[in-house]
C-alpha atoms as a PDB file:
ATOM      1  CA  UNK A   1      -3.159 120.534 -10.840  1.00  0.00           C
ATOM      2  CA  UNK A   2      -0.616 117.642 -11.663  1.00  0.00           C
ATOM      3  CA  UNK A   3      -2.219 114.188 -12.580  1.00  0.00           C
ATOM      4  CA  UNK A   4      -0.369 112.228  -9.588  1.00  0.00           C
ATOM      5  CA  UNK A   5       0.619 108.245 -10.870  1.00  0.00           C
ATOM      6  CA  UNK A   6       0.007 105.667  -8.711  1.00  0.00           C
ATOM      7  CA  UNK A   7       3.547 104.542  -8.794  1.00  0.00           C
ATOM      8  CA  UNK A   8       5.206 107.472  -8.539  1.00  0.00           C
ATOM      9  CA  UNK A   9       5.705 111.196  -8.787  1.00  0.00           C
ATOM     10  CA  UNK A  10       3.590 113.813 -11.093  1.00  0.00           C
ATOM     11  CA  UNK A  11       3.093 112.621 -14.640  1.00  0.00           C
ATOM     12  CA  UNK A  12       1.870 115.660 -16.252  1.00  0.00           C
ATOM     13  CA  UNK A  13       2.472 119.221 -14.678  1.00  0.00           C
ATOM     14  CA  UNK A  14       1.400 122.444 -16.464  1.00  0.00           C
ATOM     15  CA  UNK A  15       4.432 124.929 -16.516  1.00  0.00           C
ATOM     16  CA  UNK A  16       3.100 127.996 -18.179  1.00  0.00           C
ATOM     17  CA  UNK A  17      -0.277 129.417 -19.599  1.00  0.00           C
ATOM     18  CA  UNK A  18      -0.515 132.463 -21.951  1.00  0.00           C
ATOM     19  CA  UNK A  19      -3.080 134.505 -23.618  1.00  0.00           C
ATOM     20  CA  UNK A  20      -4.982 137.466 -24.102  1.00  0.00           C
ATOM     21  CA  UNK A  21      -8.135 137.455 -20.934  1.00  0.00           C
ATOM     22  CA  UNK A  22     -10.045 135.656 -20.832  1.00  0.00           C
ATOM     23  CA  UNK A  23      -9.083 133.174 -23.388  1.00  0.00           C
ATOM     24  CA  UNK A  24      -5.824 130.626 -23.143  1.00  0.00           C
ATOM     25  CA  UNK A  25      -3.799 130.712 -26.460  1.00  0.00           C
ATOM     26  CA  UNK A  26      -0.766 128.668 -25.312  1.00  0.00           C
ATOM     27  CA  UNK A  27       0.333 126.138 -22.794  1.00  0.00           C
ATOM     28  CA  UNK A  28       3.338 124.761 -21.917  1.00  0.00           C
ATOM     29  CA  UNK A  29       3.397 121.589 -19.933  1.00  0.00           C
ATOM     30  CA  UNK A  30       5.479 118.593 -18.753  1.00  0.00           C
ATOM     31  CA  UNK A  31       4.679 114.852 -19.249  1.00  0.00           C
ATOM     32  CA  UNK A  32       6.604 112.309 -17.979  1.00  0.00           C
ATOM     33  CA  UNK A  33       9.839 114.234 -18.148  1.00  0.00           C
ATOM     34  CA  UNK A  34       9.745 115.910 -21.877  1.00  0.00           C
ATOM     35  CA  UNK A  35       8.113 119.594 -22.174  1.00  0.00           C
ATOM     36  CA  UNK A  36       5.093 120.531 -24.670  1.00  0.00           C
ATOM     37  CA  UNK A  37       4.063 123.623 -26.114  1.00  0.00           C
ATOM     38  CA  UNK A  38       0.595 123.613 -27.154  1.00  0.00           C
ATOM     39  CA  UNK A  39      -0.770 126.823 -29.671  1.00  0.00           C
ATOM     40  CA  UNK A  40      -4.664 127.044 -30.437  1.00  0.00           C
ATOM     41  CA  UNK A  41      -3.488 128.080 -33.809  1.00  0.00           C
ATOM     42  CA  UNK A  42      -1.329 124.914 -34.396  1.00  0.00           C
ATOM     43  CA  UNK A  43      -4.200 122.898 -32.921  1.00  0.00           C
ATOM     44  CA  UNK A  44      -7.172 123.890 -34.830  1.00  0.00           C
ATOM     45  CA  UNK A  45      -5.769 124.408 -37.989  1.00  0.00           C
ATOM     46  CA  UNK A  46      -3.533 121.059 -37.918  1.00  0.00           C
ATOM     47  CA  UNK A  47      -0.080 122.818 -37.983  1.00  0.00           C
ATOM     48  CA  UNK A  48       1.649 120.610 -35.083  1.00  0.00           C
ATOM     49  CA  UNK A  49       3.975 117.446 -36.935  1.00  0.00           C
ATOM     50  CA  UNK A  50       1.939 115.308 -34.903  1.00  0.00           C
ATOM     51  CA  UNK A  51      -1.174 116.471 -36.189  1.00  0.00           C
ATOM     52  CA  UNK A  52      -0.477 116.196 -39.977  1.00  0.00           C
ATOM     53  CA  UNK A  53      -1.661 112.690 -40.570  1.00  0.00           C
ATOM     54  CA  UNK A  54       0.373 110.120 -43.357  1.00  0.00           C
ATOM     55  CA  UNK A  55      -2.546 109.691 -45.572  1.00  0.00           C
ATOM     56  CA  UNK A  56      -3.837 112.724 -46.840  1.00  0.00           C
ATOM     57  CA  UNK A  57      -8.200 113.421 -47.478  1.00  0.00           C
ATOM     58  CA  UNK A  58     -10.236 116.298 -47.979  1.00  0.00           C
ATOM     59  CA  UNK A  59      -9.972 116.785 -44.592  1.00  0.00           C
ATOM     60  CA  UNK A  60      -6.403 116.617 -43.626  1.00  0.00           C
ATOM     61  CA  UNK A  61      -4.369 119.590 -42.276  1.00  0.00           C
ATOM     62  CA  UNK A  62      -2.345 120.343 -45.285  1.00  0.00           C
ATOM     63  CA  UNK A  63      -5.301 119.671 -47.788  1.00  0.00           C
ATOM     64  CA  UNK A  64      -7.734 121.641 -46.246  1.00  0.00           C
ATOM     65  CA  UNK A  65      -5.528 124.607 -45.254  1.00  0.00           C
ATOM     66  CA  UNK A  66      -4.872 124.554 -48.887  1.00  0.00           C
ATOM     67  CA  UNK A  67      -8.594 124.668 -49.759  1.00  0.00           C
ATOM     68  CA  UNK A  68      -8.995 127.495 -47.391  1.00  0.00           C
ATOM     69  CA  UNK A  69      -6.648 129.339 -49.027  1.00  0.00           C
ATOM     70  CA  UNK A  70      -7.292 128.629 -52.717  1.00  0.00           C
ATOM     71  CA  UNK A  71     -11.295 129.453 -51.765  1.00  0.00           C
ATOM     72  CA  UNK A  72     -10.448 132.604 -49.806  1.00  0.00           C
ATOM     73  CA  UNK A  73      -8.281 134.066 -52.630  1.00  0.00           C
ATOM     74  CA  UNK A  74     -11.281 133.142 -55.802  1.00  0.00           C
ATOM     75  CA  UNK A  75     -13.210 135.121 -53.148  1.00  0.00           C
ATOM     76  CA  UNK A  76     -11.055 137.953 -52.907  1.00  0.00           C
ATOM     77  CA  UNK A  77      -9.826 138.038 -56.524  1.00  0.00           C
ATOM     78  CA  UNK A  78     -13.518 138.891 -57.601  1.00  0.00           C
ATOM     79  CA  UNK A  79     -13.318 141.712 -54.951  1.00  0.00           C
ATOM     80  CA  UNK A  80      -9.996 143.159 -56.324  1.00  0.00           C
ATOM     81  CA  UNK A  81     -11.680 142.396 -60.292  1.00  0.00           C
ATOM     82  CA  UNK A  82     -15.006 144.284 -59.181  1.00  0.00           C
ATOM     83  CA  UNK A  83     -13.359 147.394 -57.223  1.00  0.00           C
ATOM     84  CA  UNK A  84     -10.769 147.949 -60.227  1.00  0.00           C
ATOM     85  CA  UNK A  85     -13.559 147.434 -62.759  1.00  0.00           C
ATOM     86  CA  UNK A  86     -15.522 150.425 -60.205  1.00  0.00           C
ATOM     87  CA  UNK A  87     -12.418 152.514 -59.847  1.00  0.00           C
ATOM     88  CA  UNK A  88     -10.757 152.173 -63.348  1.00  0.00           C
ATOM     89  CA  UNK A  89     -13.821 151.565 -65.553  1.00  0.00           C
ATOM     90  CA  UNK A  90     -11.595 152.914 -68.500  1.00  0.00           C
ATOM     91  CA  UNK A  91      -9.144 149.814 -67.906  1.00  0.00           C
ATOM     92  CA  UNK A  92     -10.983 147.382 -69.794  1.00  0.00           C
ATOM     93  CA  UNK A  93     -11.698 149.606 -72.735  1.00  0.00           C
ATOM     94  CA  UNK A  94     -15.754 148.546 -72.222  1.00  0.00           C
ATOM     95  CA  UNK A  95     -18.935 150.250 -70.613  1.00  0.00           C
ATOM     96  CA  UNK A  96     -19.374 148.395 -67.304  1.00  0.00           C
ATOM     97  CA  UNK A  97     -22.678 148.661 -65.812  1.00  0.00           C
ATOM     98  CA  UNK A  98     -22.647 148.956 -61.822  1.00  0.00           C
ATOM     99  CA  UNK A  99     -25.334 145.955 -61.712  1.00  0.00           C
ATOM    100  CA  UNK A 100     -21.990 144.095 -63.691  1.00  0.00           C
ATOM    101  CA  UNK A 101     -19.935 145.099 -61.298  1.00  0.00           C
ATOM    102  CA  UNK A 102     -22.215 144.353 -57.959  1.00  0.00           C
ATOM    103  CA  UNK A 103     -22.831 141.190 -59.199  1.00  0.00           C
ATOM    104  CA  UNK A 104     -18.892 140.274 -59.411  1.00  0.00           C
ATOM    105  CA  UNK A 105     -19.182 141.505 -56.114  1.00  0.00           C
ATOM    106  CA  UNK A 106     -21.972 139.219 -55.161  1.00  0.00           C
ATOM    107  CA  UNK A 107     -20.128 136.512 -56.919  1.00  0.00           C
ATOM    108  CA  UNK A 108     -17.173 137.104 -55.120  1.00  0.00           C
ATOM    109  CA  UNK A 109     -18.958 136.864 -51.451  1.00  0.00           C
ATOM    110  CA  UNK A 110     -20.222 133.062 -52.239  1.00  0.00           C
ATOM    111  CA  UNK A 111     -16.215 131.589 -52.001  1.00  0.00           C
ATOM    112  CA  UNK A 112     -15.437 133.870 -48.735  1.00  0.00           C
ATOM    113  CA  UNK A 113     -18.370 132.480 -46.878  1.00  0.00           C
ATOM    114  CA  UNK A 114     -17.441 128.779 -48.685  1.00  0.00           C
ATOM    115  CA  UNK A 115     -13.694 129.122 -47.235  1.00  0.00           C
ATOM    116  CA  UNK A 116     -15.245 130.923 -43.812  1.00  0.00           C
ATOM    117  CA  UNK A 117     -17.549 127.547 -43.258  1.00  0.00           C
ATOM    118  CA  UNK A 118     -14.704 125.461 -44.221  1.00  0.00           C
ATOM    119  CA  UNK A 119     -12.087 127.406 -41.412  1.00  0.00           C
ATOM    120  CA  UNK A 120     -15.202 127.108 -38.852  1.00  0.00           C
ATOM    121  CA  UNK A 121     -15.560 123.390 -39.371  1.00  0.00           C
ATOM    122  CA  UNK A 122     -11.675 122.602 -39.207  1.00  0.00           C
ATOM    123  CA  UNK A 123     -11.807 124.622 -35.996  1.00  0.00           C
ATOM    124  CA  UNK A 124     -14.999 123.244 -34.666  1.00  0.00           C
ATOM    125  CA  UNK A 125     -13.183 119.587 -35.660  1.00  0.00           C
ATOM    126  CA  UNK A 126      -9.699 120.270 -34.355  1.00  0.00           C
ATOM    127  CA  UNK A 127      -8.915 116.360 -34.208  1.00  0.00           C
ATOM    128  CA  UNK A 128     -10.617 115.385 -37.274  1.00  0.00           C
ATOM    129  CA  UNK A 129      -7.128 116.376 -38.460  1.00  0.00           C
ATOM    130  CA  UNK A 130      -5.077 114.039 -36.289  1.00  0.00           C
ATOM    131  CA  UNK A 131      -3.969 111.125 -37.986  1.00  0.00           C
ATOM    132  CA  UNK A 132      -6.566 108.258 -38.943  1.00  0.00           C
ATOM    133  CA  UNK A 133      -9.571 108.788 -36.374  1.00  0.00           C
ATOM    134  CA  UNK A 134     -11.503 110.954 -34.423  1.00  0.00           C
ATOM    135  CA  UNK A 135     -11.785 111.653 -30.721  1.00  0.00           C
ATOM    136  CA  UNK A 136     -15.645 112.742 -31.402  1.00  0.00           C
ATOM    137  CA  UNK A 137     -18.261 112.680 -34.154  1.00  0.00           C
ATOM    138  CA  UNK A 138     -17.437 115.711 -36.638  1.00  0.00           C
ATOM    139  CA  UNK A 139     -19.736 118.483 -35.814  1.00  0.00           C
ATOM    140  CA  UNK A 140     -20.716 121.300 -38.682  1.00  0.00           C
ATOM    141  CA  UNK A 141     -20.409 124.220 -36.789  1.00  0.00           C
ATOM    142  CA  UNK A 142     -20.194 123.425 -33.247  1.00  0.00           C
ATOM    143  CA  UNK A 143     -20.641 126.248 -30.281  1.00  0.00           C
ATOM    144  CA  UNK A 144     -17.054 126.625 -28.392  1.00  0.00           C
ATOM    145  CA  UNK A 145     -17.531 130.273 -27.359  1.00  0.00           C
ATOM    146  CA  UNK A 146     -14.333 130.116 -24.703  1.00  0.00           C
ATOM    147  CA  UNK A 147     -12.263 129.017 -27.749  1.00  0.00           C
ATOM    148  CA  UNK A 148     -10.283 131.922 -29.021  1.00  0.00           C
ATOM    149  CA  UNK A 149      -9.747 129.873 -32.523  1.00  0.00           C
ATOM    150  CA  UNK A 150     -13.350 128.782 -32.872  1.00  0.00           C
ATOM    151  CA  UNK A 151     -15.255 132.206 -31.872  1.00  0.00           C
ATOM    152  CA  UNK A 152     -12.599 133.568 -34.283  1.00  0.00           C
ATOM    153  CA  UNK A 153     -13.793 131.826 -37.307  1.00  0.00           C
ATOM    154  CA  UNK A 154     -17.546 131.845 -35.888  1.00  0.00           C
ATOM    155  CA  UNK A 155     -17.168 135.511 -36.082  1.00  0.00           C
ATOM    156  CA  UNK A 156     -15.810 135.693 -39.574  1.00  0.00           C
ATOM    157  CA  UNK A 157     -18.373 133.436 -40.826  1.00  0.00           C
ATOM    158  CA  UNK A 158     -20.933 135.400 -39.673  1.00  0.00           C
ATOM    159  CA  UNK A 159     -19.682 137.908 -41.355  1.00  0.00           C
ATOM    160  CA  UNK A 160     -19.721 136.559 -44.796  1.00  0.00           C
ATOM    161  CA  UNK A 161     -23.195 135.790 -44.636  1.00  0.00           C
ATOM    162  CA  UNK A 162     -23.886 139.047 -43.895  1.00  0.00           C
ATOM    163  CA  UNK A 163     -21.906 140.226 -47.030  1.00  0.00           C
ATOM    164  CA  UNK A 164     -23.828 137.861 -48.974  1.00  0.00           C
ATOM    165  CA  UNK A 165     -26.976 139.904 -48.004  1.00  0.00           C
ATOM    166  CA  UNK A 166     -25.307 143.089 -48.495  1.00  0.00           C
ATOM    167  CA  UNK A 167     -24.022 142.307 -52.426  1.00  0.00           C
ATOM    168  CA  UNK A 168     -26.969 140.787 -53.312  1.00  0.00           C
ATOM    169  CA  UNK A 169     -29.304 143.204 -52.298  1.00  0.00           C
ATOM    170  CA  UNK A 170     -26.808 145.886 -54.105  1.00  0.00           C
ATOM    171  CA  UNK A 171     -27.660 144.424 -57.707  1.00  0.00           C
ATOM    172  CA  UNK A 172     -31.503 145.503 -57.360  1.00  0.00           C
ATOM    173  CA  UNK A 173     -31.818 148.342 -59.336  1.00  0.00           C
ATOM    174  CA  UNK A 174     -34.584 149.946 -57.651  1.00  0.00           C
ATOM    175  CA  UNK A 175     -33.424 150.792 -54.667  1.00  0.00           C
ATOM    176  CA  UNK A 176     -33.735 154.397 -53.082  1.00  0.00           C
ATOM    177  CA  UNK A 177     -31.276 156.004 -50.645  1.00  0.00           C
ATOM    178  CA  UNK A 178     -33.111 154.704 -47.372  1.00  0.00           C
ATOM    179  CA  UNK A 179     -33.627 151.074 -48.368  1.00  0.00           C
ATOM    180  CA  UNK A 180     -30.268 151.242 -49.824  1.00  0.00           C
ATOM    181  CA  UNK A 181     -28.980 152.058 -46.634  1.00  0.00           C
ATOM    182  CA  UNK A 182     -31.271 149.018 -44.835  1.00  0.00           C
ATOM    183  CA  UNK A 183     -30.462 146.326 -46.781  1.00  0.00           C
ATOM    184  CA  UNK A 184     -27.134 147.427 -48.365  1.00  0.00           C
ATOM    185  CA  UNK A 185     -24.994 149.465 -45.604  1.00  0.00           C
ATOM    186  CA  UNK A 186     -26.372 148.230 -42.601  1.00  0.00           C
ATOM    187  CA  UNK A 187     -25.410 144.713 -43.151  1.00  0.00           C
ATOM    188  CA  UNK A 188     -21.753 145.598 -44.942  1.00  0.00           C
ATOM    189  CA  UNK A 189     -21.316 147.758 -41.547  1.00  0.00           C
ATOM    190  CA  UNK A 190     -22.213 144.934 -39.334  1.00  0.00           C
ATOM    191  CA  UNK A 191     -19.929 142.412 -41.464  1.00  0.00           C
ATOM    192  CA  UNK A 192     -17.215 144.555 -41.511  1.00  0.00           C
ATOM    193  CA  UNK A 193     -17.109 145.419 -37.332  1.00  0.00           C
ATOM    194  CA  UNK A 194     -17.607 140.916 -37.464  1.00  0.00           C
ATOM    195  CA  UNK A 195     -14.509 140.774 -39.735  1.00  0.00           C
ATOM    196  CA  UNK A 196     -12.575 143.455 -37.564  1.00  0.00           C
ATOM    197  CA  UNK A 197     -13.204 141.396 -34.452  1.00  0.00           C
ATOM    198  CA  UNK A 198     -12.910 137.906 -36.003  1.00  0.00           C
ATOM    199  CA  UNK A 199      -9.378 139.302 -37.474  1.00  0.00           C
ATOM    200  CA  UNK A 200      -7.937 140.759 -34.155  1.00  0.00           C
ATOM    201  CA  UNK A 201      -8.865 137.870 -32.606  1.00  0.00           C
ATOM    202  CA  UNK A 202      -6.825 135.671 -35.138  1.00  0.00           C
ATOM    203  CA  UNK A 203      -4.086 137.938 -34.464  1.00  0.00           C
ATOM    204  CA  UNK A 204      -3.986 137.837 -30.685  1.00  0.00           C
ATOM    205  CA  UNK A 205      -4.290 133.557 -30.927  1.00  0.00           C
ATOM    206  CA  UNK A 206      -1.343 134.108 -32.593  1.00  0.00           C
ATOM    207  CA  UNK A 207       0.596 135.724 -30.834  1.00  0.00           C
ATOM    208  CA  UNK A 208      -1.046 135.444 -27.555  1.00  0.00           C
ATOM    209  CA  UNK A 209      -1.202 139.131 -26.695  1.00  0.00           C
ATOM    210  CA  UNK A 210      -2.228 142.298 -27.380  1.00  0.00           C
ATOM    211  CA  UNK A 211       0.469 143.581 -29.877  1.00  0.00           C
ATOM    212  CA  UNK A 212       3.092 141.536 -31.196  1.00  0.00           C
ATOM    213  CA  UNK A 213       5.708 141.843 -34.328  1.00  0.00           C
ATOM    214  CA  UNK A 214       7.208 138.969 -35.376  1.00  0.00           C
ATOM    215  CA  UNK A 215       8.717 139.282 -38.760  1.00  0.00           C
ATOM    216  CA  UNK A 216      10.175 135.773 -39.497  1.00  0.00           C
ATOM    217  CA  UNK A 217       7.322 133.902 -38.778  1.00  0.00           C
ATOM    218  CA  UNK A 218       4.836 132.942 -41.538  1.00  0.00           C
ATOM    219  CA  UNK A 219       1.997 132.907 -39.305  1.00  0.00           C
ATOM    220  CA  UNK A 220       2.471 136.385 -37.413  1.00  0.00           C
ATOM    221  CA  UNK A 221       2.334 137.734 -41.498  1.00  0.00           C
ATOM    222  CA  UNK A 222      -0.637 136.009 -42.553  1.00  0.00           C
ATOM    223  CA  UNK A 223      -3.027 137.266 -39.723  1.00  0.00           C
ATOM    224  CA  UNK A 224      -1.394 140.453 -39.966  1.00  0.00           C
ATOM    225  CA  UNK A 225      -2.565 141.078 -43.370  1.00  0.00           C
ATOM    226  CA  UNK A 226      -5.621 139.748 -42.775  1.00  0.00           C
ATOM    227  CA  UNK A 227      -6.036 141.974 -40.167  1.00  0.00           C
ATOM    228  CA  UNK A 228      -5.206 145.305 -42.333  1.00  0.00           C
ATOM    229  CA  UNK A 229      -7.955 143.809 -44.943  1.00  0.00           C
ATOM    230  CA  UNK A 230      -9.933 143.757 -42.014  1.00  0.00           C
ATOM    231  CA  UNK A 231      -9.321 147.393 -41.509  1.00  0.00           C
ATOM    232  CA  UNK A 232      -9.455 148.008 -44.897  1.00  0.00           C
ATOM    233  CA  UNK A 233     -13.571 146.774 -45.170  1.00  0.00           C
ATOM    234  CA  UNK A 234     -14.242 148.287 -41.645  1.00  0.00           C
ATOM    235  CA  UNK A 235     -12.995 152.051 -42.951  1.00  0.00           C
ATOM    236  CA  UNK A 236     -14.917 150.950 -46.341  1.00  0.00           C
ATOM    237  CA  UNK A 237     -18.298 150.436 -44.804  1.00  0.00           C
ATOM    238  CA  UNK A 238     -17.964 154.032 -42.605  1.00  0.00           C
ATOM    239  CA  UNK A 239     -17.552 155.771 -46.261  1.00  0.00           C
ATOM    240  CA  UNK A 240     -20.425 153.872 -47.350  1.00  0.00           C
ATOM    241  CA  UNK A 241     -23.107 155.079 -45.904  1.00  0.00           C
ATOM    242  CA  UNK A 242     -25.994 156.475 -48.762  1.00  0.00           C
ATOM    243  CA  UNK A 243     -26.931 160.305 -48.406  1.00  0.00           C
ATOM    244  CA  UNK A 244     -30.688 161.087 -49.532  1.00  0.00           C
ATOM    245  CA  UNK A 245     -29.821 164.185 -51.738  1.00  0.00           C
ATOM    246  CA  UNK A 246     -26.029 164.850 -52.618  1.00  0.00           C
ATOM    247  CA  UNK A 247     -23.796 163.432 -54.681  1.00  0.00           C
ATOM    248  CA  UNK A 248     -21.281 161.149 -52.895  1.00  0.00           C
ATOM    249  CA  UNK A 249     -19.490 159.881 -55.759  1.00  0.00           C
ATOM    250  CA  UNK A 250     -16.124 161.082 -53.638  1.00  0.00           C
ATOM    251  CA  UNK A 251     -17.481 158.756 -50.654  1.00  0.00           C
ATOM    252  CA  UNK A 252     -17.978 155.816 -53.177  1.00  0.00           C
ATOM    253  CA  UNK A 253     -14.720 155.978 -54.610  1.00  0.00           C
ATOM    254  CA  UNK A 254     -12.937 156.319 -50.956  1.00  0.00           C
ATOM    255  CA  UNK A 255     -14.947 153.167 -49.930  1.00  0.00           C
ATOM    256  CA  UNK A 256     -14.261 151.269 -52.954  1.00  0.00           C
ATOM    257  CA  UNK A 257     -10.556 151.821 -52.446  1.00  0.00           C
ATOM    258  CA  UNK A 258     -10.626 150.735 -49.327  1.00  0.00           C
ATOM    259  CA  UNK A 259     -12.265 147.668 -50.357  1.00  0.00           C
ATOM    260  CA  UNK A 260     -10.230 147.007 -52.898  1.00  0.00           C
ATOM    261  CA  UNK A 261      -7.163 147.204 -50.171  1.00  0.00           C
ATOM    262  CA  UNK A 262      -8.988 144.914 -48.230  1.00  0.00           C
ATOM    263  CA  UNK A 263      -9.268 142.520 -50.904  1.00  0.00           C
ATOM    264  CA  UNK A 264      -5.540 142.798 -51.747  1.00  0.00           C
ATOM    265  CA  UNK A 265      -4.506 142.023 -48.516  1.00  0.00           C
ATOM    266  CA  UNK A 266      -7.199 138.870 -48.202  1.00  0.00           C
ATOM    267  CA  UNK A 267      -6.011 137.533 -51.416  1.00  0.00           C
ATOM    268  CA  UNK A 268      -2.117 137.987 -49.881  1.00  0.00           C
ATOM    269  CA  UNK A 269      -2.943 136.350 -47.012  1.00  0.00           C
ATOM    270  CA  UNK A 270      -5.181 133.588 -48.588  1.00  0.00           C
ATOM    271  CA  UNK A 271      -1.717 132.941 -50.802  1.00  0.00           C
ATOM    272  CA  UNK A 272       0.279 132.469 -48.086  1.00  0.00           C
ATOM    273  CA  UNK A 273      -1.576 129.999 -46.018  1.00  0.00           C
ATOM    274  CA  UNK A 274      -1.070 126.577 -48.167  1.00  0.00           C
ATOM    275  CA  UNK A 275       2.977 127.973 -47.502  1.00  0.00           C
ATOM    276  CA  UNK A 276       2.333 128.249 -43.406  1.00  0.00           C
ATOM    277  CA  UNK A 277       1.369 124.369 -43.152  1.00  0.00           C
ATOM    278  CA  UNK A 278       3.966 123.018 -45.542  1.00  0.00           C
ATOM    279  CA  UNK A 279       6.509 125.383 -43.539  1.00  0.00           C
ATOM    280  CA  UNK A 280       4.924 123.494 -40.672  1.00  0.00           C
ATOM    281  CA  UNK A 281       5.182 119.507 -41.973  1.00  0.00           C
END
């Protein structure tokens, strides 16, 4: 409904709403005679002019996009390092133990659930990025369920804690298949279907429906690719899975791959974010 002046006619009319159901991704709306578009995306992360403020802190749009980014790819780099070092042992001319290798892994989970906290906050915070002051007291992780943004990043959050389970309880050494299984699949399964849903839900904000393919823009690339990684650890976890009595080494080097394609395209999109809000000041 229009907010009606006292002195006159309508003041602020909305002309269009768009998004995938049940959430609202964009609006478009008139007030007092000059049109607005307003994108969740733009919003939480800070990307609107108006929203990048003139003094720049920690908590700015452009710096902390460009933490998010630079902690996402240290994250992902020791997931490309550790799946090379698992596929291509012979490519640093040294014995690598697997307990070496899980525990780049492990090392590599601690930045993507830094960067995942970090991408929560901002969205949980939206106008902790407008210029000088707040609207409301800065909240750590908030609970905005209806918000496509926020239960986005809630969702990939979630997700990296459960990796950092999953890695850490790889590097025991004394594991057999079923607990390996417990404490090792089941939570890289549940992370991964997280990180699936948290990235299609990234890519709908976006683009504010189902499928889209937008090849010029910045952002339309970067949750793409995120989305493939996405893919990428979701087929990794199905391959996974620990059989009690035969040798799977052909299931461990499918899943690896596909984490290591995951990680490729995590550390491409990581890259590419710090671009997407200088593209946008």
């Amino acid at each position: 409904m229009p907010q009606i002046d006292a002195e006159g006619p309508p003041q602020h009319t909305m002309l269009e709403t768009s998004g995938v159901w049940p959430f609202v991704s964009r609006r478009v709306h008139s007030e007092h005679g000059r049109v607005h578009v307003w994108t969740s995306r733009q919003h939480r992360k800070g990307l609107s002019r108006l929203d990048i403020p003139r003094i720049e802190s920690f908590f700015a749009a452009q710096s902390l996009n460009t933490w998010i980014g630079v902690v996402f790819a240290i994250g992902a780099s020791c997931f490309v390092v550790a799946s090379l070092m698992s596929l291509f042992p012979g490519l640093a001319e040294l014995s690598v133990l697997g307990s070496h290798i899980d525990a780049v892994y492990f090392a590599g989970s601690i930045p993507f659930t830094i960067a995942a906290w970090l991408q929560l906050f901002q969205a949980a915070n939206p106008n902790a990025t407008l210029s000088g002051r707040t609207a409301r007291r800065r909240v750590w992780f908030g609970w905005y369920p209806k918000e496509i943004g926020w239960l986005s990043c809630a969702l990939q959050f979630a997700g990296t804690v459960l990796f950092n389970f999953n890695t850490f309880d790889a590097m025991s050494p004394s594991l057999n298949w079923w607990q390996e299984n417990l404490v090792v699949w089941v939570p890289d399964l549940a992370g991964s279907i997280l990180f699936l849903a948290s990235g299609y839900l990234a890519f709908i904000e976006a683009n504010h429906k189902h499928w889209a393919f937008h090849p010029r823009s910045l952002s339309w690339w970067i949750v793409f690719i995120n989305l493939l990684g996405c893919v990428g650890f979701m087929i990794s976890a199905c391959f996974a899975f620990t059989l009690p009595s035969e040798s799977n080494n052909l299931s461990v080097n499918i899943s690896t791959a596909w984490t290591l394609q995951g990680a490729i395209c995590f550390l491409a999109g990581a890259v590419l974010m710090p671009f997407e809000s200088a593209e946008s000041a």
